[in-house]
Every structure is written in C-alpha cells, then in structure tokens.
PDB file of N, CA and C in Angstrom:
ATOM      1  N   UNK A   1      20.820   5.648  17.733  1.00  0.00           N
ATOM      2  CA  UNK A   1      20.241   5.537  16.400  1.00  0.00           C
ATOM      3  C   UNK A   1      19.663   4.142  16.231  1.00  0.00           C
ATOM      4  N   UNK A   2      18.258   3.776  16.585  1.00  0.00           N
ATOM      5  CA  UNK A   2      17.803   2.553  16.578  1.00  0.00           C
ATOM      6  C   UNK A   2      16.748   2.512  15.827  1.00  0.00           C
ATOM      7  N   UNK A   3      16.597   3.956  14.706  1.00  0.00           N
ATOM      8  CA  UNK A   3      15.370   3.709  13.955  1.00  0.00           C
ATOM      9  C   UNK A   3      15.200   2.468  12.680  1.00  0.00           C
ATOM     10  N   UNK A   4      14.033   2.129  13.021  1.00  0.00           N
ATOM     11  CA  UNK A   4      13.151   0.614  12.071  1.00  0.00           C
ATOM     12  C   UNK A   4      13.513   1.695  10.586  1.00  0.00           C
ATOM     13  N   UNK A   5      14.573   0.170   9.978  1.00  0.00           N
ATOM     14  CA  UNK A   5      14.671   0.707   8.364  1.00  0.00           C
ATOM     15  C   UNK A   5      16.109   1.388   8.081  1.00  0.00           C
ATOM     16  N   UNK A   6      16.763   1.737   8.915  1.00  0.00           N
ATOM     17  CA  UNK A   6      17.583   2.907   9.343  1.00  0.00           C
ATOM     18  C   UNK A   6      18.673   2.512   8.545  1.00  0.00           C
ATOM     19  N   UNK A   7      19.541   3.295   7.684  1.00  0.00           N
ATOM     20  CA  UNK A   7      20.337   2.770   6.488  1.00  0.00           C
ATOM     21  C   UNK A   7      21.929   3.514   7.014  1.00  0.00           C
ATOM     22  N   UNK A   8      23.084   2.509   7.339  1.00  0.00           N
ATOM     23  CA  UNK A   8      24.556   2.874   7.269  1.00  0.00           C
ATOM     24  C   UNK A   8      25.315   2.684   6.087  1.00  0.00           C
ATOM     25  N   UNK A   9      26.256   3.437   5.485  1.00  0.00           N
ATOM     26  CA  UNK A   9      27.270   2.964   4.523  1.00  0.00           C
ATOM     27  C   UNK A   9      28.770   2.965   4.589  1.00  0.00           C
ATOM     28  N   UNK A  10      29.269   2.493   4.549  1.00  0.00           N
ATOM     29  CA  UNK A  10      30.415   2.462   4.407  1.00  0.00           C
ATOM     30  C   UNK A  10      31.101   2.023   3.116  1.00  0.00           C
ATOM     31  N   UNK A  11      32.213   2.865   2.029  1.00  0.00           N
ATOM     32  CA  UNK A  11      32.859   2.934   1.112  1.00  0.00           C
ATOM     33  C   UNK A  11      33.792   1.876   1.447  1.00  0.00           C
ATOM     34  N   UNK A  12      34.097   0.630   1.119  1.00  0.00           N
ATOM     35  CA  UNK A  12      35.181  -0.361   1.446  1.00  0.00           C
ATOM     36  C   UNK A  12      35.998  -0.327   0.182  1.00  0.00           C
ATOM     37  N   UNK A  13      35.966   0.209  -1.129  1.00  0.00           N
ATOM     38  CA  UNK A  13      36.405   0.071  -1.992  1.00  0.00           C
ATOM     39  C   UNK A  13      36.169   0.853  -3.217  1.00  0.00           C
ATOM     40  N   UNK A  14      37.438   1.017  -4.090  1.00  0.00           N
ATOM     41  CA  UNK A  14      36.919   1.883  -5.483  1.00  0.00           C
ATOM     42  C   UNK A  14      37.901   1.465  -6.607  1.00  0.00           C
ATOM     43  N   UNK A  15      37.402   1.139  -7.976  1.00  0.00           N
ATOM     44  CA  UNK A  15      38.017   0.609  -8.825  1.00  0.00           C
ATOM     45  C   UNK A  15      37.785   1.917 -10.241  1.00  0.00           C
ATOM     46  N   UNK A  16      38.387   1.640 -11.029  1.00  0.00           N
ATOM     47  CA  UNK A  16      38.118   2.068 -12.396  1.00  0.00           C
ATOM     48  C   UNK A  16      38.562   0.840 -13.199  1.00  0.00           C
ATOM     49  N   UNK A  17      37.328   1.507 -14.557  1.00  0.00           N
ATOM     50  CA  UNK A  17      37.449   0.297 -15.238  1.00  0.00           C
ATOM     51  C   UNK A  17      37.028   1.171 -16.680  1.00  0.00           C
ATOM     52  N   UNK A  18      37.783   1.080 -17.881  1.00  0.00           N
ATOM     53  CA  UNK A  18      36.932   2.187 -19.001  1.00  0.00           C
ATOM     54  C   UNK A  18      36.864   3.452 -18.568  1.00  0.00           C
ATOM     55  N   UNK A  19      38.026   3.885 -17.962  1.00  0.00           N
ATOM     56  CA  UNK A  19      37.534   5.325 -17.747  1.00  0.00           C
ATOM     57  C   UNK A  19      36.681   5.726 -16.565  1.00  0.00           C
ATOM     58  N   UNK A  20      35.465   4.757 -15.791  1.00  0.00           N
ATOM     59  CA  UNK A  20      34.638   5.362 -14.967  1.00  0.00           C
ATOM     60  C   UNK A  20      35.399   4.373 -13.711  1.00  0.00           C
ATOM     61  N   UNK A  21      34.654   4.864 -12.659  1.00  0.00           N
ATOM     62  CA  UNK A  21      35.194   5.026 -10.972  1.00  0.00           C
ATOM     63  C   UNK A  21      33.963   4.255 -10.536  1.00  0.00           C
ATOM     64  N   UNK A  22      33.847   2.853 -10.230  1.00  0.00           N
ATOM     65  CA  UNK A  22      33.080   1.854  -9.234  1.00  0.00           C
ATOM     66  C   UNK A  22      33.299   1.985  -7.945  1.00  0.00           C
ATOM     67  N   UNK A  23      31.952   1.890  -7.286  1.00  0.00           N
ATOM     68  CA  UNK A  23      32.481   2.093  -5.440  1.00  0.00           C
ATOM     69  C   UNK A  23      31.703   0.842  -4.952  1.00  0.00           C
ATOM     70  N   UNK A  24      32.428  -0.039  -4.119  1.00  0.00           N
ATOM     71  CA  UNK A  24      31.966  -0.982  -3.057  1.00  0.00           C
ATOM     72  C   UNK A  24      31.639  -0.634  -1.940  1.00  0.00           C
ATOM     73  N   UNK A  25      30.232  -0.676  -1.607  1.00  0.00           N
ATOM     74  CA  UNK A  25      29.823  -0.307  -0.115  1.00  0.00           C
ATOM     75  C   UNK A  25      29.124  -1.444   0.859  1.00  0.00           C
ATOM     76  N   UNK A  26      29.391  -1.281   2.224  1.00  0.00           N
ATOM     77  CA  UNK A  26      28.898  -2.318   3.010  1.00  0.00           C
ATOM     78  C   UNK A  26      27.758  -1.070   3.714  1.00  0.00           C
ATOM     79  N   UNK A  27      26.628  -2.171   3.031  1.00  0.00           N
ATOM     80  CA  UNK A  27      25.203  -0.907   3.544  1.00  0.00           C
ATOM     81  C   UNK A  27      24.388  -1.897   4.808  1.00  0.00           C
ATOM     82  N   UNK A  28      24.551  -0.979   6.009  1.00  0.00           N
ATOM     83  CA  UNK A  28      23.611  -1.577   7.045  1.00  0.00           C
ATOM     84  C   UNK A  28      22.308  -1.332   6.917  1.00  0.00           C
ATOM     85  N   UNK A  29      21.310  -2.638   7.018  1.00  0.00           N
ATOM     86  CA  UNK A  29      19.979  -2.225   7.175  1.00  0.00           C
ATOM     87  C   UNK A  29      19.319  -2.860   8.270  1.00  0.00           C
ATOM     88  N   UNK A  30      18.684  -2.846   9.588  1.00  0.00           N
ATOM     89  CA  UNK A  30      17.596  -3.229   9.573  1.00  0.00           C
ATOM     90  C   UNK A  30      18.866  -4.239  10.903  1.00  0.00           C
ATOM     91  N   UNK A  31      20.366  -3.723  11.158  1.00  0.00           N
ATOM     92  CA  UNK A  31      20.668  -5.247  11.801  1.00  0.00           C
ATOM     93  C   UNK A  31      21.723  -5.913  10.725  1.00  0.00           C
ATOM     94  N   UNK A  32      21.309  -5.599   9.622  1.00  0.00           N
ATOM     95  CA  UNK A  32      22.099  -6.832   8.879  1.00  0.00           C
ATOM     96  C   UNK A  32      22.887  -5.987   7.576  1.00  0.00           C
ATOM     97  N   UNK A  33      23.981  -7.096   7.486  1.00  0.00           N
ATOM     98  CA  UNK A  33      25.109  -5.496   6.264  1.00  0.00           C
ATOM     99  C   UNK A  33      24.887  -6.796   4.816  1.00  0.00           C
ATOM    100  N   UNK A  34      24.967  -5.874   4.240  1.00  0.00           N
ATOM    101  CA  UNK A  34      24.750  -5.862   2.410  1.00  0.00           C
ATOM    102  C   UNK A  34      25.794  -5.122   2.021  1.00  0.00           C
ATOM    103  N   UNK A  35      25.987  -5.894   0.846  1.00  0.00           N
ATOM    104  CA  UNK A  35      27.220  -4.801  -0.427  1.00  0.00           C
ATOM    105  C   UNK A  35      26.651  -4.995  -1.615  1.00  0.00           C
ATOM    106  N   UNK A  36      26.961  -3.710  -1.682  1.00  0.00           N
ATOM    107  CA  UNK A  36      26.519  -3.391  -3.251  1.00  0.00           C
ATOM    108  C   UNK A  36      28.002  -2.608  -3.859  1.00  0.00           C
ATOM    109  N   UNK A  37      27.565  -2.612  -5.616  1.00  0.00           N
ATOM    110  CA  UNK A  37      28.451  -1.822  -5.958  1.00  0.00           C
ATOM    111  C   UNK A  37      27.276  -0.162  -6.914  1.00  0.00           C
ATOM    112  N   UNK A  38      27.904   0.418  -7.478  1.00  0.00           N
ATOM    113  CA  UNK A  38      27.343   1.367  -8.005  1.00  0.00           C
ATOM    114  C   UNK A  38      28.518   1.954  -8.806  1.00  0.00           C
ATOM    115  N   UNK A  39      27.554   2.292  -9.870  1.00  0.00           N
ATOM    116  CA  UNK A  39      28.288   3.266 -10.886  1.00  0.00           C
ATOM    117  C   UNK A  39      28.372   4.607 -10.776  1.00  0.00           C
ATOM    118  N   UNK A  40      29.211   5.118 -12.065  1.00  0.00           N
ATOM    119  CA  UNK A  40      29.236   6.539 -11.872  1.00  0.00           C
ATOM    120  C   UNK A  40      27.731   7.557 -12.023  1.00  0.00           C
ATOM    121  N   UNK A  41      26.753   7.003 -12.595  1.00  0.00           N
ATOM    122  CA  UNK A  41      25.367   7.449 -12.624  1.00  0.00           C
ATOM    123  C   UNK A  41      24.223   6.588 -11.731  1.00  0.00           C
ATOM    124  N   UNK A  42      25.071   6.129 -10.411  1.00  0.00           N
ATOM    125  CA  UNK A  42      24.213   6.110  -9.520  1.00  0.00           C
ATOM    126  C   UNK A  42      23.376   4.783  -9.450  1.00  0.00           C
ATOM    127  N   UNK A  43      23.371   3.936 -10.436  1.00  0.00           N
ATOM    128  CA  UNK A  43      22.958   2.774 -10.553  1.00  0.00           C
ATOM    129  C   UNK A  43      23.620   1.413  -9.860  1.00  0.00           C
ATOM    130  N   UNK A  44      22.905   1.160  -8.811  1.00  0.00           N
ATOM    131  CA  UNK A  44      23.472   0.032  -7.856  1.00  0.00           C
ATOM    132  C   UNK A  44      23.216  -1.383  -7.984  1.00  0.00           C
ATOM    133  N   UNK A  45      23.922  -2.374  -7.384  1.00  0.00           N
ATOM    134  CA  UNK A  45      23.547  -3.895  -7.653  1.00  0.00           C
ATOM    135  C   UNK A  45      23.468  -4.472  -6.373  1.00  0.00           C
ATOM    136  N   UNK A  46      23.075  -5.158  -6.160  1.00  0.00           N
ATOM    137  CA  UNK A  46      22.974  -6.298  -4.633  1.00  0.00           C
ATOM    138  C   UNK A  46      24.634  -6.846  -4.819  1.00  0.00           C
ATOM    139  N   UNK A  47      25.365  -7.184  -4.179  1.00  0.00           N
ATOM    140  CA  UNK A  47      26.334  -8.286  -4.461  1.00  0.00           C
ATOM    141  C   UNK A  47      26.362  -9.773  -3.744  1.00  0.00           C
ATOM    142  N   UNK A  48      26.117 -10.710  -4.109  1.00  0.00           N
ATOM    143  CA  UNK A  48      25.940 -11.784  -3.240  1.00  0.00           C
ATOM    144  C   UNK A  48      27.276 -12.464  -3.708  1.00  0.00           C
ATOM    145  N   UNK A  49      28.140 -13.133  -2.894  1.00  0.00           N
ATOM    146  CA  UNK A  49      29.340 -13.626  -2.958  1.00  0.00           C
ATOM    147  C   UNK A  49      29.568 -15.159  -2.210  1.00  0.00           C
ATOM    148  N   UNK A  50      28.476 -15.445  -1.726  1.00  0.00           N
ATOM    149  CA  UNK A  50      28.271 -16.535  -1.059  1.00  0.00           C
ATOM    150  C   UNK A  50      26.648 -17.178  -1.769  1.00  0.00           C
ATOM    151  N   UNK A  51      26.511 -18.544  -1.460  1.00  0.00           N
ATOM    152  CA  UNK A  51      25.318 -19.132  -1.907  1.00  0.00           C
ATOM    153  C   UNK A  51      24.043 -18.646  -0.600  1.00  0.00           C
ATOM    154  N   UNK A  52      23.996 -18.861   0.142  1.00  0.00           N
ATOM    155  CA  UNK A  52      23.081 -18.002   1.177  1.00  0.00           C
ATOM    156  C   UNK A  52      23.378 -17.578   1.940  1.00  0.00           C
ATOM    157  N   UNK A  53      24.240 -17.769   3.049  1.00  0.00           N
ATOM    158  CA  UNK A  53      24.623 -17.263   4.209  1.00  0.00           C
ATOM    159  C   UNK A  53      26.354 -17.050   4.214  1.00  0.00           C
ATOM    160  N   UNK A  54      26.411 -15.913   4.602  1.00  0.00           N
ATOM    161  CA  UNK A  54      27.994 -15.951   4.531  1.00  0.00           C
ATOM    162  C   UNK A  54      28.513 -16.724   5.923  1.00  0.00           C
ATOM    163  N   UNK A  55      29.600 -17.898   5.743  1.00  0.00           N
ATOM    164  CA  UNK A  55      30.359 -19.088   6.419  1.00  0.00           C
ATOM    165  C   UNK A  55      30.247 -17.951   7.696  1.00  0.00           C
ATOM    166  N   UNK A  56      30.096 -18.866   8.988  1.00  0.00           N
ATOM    167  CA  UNK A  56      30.997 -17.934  10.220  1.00  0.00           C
ATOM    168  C   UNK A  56      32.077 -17.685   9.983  1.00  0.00           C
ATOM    169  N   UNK A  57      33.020 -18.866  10.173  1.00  0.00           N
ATOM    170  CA  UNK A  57      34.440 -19.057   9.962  1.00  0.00           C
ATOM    171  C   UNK A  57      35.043 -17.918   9.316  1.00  0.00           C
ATOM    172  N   UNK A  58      34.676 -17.519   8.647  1.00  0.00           N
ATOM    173  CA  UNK A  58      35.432 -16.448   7.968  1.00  0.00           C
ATOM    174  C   UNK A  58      35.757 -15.015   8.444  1.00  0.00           C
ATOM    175  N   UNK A  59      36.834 -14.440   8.275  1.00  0.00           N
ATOM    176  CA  UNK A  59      37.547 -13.279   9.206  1.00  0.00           C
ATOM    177  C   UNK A  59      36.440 -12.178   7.963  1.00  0.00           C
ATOM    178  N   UNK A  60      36.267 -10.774   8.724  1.00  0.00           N
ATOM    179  CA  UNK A  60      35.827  -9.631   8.033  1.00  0.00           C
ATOM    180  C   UNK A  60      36.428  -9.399   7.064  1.00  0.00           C
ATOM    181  N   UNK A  61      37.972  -9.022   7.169  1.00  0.00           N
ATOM    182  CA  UNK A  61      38.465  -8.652   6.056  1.00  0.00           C
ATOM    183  C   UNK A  61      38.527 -10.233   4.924  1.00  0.00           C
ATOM    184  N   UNK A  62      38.029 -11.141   5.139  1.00  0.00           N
ATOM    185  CA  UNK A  62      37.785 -11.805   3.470  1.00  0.00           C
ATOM    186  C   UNK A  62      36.462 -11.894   3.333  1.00  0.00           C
ATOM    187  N   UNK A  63      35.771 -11.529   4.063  1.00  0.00           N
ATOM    188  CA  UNK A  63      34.666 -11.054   3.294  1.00  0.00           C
ATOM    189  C   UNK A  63      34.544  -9.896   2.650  1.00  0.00           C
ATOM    190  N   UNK A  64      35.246  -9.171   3.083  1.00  0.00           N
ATOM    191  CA  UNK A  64      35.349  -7.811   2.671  1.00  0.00           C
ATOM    192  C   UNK A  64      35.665  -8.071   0.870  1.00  0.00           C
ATOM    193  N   UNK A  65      36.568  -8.922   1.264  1.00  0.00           N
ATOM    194  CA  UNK A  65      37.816  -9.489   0.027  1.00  0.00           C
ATOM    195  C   UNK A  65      36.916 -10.112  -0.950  1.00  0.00           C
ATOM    196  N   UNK A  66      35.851 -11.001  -0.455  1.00  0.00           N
ATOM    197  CA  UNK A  66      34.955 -11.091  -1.195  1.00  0.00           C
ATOM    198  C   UNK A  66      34.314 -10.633  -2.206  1.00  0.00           C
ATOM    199  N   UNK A  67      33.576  -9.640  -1.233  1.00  0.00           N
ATOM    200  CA  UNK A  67      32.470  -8.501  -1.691  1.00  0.00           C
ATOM    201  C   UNK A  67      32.664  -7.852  -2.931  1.00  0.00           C
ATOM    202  N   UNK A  68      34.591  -7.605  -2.642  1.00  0.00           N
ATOM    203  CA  UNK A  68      35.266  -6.680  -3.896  1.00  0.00           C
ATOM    204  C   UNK A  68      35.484  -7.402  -5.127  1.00  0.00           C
ATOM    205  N   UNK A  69      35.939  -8.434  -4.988  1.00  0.00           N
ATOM    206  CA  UNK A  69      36.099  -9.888  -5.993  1.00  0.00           C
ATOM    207  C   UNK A  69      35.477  -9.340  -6.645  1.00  0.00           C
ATOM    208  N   UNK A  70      33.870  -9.899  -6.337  1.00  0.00           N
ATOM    209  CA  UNK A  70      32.563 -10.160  -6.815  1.00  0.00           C
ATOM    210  C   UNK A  70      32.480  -8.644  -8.124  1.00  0.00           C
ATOM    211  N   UNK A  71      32.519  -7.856  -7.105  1.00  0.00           N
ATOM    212  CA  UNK A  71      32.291  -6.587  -7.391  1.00  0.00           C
ATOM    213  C   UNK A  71      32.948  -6.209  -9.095  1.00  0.00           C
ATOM    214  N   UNK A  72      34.251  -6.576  -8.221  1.00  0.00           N
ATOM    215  CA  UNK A  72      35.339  -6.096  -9.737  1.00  0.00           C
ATOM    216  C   UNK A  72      35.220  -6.839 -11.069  1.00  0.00           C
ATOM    217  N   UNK A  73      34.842  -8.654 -11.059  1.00  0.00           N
ATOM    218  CA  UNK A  73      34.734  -9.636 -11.950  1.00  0.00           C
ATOM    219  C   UNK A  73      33.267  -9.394 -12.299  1.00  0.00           C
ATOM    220  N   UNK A  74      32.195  -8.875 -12.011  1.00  0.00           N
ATOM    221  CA  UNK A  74      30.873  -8.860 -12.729  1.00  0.00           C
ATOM    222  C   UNK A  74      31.275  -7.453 -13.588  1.00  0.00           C
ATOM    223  N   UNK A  75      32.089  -6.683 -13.032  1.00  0.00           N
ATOM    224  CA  UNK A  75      32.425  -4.932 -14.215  1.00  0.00           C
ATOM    225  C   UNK A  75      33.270  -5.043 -15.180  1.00  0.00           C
ATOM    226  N   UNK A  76      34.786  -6.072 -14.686  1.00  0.00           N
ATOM    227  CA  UNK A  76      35.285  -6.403 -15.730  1.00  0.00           C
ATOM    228  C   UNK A  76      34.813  -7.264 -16.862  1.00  0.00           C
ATOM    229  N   UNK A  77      34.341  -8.001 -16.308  1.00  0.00           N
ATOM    230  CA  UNK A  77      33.487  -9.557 -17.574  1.00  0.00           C
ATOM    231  C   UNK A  77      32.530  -8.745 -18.147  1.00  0.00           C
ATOM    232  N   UNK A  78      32.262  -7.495 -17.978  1.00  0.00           N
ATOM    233  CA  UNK A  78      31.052  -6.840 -18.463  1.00  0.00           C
ATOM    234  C   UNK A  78      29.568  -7.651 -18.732  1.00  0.00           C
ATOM    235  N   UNK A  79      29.351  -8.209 -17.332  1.00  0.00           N
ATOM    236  CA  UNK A  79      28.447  -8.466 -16.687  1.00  0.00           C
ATOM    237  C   UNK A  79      27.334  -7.816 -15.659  1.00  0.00           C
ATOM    238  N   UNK A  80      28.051  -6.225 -15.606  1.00  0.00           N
ATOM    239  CA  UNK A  80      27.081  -5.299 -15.006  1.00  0.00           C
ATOM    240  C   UNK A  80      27.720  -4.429 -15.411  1.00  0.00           C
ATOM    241  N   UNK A  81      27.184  -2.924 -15.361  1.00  0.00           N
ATOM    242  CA  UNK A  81      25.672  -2.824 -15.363  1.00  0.00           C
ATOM    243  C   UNK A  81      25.642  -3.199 -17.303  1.00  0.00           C
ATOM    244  N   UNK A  82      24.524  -3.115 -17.733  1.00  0.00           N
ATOM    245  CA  UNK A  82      24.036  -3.700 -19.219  1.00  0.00           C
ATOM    246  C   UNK A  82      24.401  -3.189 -19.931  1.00  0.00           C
ATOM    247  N   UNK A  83      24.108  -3.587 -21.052  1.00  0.00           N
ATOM    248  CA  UNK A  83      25.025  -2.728 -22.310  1.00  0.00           C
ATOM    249  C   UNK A  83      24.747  -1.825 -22.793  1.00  0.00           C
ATOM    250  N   UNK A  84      23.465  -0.677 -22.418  1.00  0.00           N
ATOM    251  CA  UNK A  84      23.384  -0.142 -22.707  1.00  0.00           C
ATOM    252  C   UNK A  84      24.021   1.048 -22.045  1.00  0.00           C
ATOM    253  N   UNK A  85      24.086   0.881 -20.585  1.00  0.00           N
ATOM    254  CA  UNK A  85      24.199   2.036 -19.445  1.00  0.00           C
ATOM    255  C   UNK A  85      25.667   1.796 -19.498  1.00  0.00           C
ATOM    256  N   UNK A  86      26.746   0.938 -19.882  1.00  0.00           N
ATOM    257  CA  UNK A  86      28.271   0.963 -20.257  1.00  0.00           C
ATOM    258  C   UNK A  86      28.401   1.698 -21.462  1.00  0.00           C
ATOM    259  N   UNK A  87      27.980   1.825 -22.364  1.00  0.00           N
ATOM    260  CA  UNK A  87      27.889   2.521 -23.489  1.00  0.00           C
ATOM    261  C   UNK A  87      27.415   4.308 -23.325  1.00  0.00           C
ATOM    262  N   UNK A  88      26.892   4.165 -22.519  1.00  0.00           N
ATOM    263  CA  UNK A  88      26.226   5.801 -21.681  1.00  0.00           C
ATOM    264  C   UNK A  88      27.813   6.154 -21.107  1.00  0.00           C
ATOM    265  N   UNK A  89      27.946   5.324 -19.982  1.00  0.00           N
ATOM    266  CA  UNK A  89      29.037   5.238 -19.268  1.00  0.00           C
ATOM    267  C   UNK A  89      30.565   5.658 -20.013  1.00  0.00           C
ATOM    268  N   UNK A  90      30.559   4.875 -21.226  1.00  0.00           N
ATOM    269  CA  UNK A  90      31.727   5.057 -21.763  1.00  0.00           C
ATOM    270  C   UNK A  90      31.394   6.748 -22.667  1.00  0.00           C
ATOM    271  N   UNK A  91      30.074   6.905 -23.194  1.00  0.00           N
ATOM    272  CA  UNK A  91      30.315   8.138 -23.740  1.00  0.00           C
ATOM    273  C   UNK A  91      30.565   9.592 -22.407  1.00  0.00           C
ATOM    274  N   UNK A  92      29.920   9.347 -21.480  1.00  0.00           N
ATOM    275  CA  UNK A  92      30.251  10.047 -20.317  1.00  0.00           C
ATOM    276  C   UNK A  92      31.795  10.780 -19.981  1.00  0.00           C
ATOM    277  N   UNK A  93      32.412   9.036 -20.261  1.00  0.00           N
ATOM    278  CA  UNK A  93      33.695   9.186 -19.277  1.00  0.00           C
ATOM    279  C   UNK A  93      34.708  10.053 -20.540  1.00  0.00           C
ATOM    280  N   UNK A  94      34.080   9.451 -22.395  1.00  0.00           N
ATOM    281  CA  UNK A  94      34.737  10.179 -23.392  1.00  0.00           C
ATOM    282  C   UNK A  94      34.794  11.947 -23.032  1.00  0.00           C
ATOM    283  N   UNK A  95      33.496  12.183 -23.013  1.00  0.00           N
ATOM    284  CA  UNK A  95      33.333  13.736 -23.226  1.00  0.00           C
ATOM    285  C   UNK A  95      34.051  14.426 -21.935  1.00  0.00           C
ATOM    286  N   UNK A  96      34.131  13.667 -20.348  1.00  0.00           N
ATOM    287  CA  UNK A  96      34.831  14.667 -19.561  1.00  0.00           C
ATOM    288  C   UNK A  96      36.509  14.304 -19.564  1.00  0.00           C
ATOM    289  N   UNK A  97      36.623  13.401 -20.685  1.00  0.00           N
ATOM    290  CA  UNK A  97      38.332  13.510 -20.966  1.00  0.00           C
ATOM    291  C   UNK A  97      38.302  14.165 -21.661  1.00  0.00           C
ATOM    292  N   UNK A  98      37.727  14.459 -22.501  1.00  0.00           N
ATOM    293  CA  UNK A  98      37.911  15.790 -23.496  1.00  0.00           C
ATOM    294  C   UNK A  98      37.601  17.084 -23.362  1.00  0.00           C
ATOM    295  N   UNK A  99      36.457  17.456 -21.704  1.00  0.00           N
ATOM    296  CA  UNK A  99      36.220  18.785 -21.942  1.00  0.00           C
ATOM    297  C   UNK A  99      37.803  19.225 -20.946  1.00  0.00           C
TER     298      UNK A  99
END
C-alpha cells in the first residue's frame, strides 16, 4: 500500500464529556502521522501539542499522552468545537437520553 495521499487511522482514544463520545485518532498521511479529534457529528480538528516539530527524545506512548491531553483540555475548557455545534451536540445527546 504505497499509494500518493493514502490515508491510515488509528483510534488511540475516547472520552465523554456532556453526554457526547470524543475520539482521538493518529491519521497517517503521505509518510507522516497527525491527530485529530472529532465529534459525535463528524466534525474534526488538527491537534498540535508541540510548537513545530514533535522533540525526538520522546517515547510514543507520551506523545500519544500528548495528543490526548490536548485533545481532552480544548473539549473540556470548551474551546472546541464552537458554541454553536456544543449546543447541537448537547441537544443531540438530550433527545437520545430520552428516546
């Protein structure tokens, strides 16, 4: 599998927060891995956890440890996603506790 563009994922993580279910993924592209997180309607973010380059020095699993940090403190601080699509989010997560 060496196709130009060619996209891997891997699920490293899943939180709830308000009712809805966040997933941390380490997405290969191109050679090089990215994390993002995403909501329950599919709406994703870049996560950058380092200023440009992530340190060598550092073992996988704290970057990993990273990634999730990042991940969990921009959903809790309600710093992602915006206020409008948390408000979607929260009426979402109301109506399938109730149906």
């Amino acid at each position: 599998m060496s196709g130009q563009g060619e996209k891997s994922k891997l699920r490293i993580h899943e939180f709830r927060h308000r009712g809805n279910t966040y997933q941390v993924y380490l997405e290969g592209l191109d050679g090089q891995l990215f994390a993002t997180v995403s909501a329950p309607n599919g709406l994703k973010r870049p996560l950058v956890p380092f200023p440009d380059e992530i340190p060598s020095g550092l073992s996988p699993p704290a970057i990993r440890m990273g990634y999730i940090a990042v991940a969990e403190w921009l959903v809790k601080n309600d710093k992602w996603p915006d206020v409008e699509t948390r408000a979607a989010l929260l009426r979402a997560a109301d109506l399938d506790q109730a149906a």
